[in-house]
N, C-alpha and C. Protein backbone atom coordinates (compact mmCIF):
# COMPACT_ATOMS: atom_id res chain seq x y z
N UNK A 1 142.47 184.89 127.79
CA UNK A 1 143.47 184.23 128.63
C UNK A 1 144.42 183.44 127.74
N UNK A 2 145.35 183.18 128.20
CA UNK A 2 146.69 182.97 127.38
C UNK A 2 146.26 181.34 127.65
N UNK A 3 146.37 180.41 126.16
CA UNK A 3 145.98 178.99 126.35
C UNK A 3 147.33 178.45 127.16
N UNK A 4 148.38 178.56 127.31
CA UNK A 4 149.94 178.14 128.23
C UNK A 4 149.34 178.09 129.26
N UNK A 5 148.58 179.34 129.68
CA UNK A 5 148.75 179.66 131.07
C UNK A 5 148.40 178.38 132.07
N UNK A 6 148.77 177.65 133.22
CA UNK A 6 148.74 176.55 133.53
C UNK A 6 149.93 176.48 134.69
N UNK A 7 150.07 175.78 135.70
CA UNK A 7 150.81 175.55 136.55
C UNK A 7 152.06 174.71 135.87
N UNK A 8 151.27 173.88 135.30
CA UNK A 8 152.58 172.84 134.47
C UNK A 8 153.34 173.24 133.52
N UNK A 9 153.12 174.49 132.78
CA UNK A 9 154.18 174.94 132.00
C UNK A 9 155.31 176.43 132.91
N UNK A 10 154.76 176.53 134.35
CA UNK A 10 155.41 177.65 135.03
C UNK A 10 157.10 177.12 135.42
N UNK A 11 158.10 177.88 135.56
CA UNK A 11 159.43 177.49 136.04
C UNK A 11 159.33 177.26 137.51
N UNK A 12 158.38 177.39 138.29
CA UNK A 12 158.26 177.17 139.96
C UNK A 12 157.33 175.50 140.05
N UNK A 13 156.83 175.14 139.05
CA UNK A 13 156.57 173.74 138.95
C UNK A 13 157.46 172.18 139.23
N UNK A 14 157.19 172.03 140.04
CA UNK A 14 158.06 170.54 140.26
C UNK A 14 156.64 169.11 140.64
N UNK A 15 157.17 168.46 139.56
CA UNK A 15 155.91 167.05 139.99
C UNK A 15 157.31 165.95 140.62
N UNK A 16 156.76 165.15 141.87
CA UNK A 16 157.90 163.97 142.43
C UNK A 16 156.43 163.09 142.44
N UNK A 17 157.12 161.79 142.21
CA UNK A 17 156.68 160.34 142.18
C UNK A 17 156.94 160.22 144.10
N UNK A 18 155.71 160.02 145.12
CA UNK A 18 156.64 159.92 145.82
C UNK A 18 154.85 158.65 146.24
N UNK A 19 155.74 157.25 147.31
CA UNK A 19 155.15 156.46 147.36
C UNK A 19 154.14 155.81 146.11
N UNK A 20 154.67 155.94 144.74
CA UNK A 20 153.96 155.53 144.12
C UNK A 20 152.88 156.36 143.12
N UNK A 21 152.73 157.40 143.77
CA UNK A 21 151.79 158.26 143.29
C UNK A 21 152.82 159.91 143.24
N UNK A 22 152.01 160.48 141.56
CA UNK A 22 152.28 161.61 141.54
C UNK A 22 152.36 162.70 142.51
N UNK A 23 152.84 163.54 142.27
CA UNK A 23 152.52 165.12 143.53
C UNK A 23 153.16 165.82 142.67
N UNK A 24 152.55 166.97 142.71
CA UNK A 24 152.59 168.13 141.92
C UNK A 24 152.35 169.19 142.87
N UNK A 25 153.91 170.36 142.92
CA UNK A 25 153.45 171.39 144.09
C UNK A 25 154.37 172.68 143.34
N UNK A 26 153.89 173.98 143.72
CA UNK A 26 154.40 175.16 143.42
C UNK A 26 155.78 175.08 144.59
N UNK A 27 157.38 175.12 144.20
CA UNK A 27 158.51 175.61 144.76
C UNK A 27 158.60 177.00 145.15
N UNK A 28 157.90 178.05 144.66
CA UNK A 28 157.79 179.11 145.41
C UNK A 28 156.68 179.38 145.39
N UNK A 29 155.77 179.24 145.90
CA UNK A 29 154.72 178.81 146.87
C UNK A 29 154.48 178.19 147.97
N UNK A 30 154.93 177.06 147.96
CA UNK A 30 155.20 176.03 148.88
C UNK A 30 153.87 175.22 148.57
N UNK A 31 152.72 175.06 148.03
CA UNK A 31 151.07 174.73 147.86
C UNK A 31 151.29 173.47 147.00
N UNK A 32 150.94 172.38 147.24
CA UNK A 32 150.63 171.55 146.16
C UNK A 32 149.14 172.53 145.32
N UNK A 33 149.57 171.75 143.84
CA UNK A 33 149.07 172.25 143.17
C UNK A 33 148.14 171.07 141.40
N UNK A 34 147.78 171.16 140.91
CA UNK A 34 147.21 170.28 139.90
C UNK A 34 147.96 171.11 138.78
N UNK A 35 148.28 170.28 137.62
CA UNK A 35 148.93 170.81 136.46
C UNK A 35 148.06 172.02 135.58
N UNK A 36 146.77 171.79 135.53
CA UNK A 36 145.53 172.69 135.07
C UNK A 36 145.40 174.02 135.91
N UNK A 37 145.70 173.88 137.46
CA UNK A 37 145.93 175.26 138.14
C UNK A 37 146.28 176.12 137.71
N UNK A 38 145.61 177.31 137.65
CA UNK A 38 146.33 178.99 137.55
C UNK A 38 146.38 179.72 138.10
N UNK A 39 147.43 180.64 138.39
CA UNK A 39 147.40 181.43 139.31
C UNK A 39 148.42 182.62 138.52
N UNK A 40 148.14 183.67 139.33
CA UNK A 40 148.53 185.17 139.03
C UNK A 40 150.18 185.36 138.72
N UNK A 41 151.07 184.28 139.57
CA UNK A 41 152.31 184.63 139.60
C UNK A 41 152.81 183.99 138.93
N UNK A 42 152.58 183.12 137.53
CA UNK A 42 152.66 182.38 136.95
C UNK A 42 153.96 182.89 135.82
N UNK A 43 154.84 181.81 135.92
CA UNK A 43 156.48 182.68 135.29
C UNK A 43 156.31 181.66 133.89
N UNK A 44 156.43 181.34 133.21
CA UNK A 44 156.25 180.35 132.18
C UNK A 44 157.79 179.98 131.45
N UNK A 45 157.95 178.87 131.48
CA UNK A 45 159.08 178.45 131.38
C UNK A 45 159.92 178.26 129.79
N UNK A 46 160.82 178.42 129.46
CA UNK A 46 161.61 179.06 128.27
C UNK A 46 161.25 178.43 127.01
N UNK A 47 160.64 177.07 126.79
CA UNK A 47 160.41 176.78 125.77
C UNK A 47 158.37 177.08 125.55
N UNK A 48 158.27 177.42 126.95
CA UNK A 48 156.58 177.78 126.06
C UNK A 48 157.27 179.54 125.71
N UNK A 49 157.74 180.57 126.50
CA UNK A 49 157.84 181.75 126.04
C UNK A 49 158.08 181.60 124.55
N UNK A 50 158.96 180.22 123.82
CA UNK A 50 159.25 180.60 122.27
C UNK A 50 158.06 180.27 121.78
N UNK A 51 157.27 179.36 122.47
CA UNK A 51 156.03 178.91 121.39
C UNK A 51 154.66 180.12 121.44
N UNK A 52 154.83 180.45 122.84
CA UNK A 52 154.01 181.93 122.88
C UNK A 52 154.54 182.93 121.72
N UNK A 53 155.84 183.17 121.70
CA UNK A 53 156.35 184.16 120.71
C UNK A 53 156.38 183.63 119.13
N UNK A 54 156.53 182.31 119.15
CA UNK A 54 155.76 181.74 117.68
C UNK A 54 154.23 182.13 117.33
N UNK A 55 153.10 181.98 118.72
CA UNK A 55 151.90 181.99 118.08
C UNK A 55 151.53 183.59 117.52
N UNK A 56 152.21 184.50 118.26
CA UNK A 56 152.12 185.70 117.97
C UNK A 56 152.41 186.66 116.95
N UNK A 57 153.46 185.42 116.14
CA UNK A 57 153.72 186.17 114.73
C UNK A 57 152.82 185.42 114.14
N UNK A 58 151.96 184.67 114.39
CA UNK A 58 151.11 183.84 113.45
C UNK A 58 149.60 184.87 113.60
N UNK A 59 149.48 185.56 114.56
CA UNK A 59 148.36 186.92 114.46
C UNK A 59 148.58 187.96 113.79
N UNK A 60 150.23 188.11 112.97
CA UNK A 60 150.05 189.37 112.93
C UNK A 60 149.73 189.03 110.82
């Protein structure tokens, strides 16, 4: 499993401060969600794709 993989590094991730306290929910999903969550439709957002594509020249 890909170590990124995670709700909090996806582009459908939005966390709001609301009354004081965090919330963390999938925008296309509609689901609150925890930053550690994974799930299948998971889009990963432009600066992990470079660090994914950094770790990968570091395998070869």
């Amino acid at each position: 499993m890909n170590r990124y993989h995670c709700c909090a590094t996806c582009v459908h991730f939005v966390a709001e401060r609301k009354d004081g306290k965090m919330s963390y929910y999938c925008k296309r999903l509609g689901y609150e969600t925890k930053t550690h969550y994974q799930f299948n439709c998971w889009t990963p957002k432009d600066n992990v794709r470079k660090l994914m594509k950094k770790d990968e020249g570091k395998d070869a």
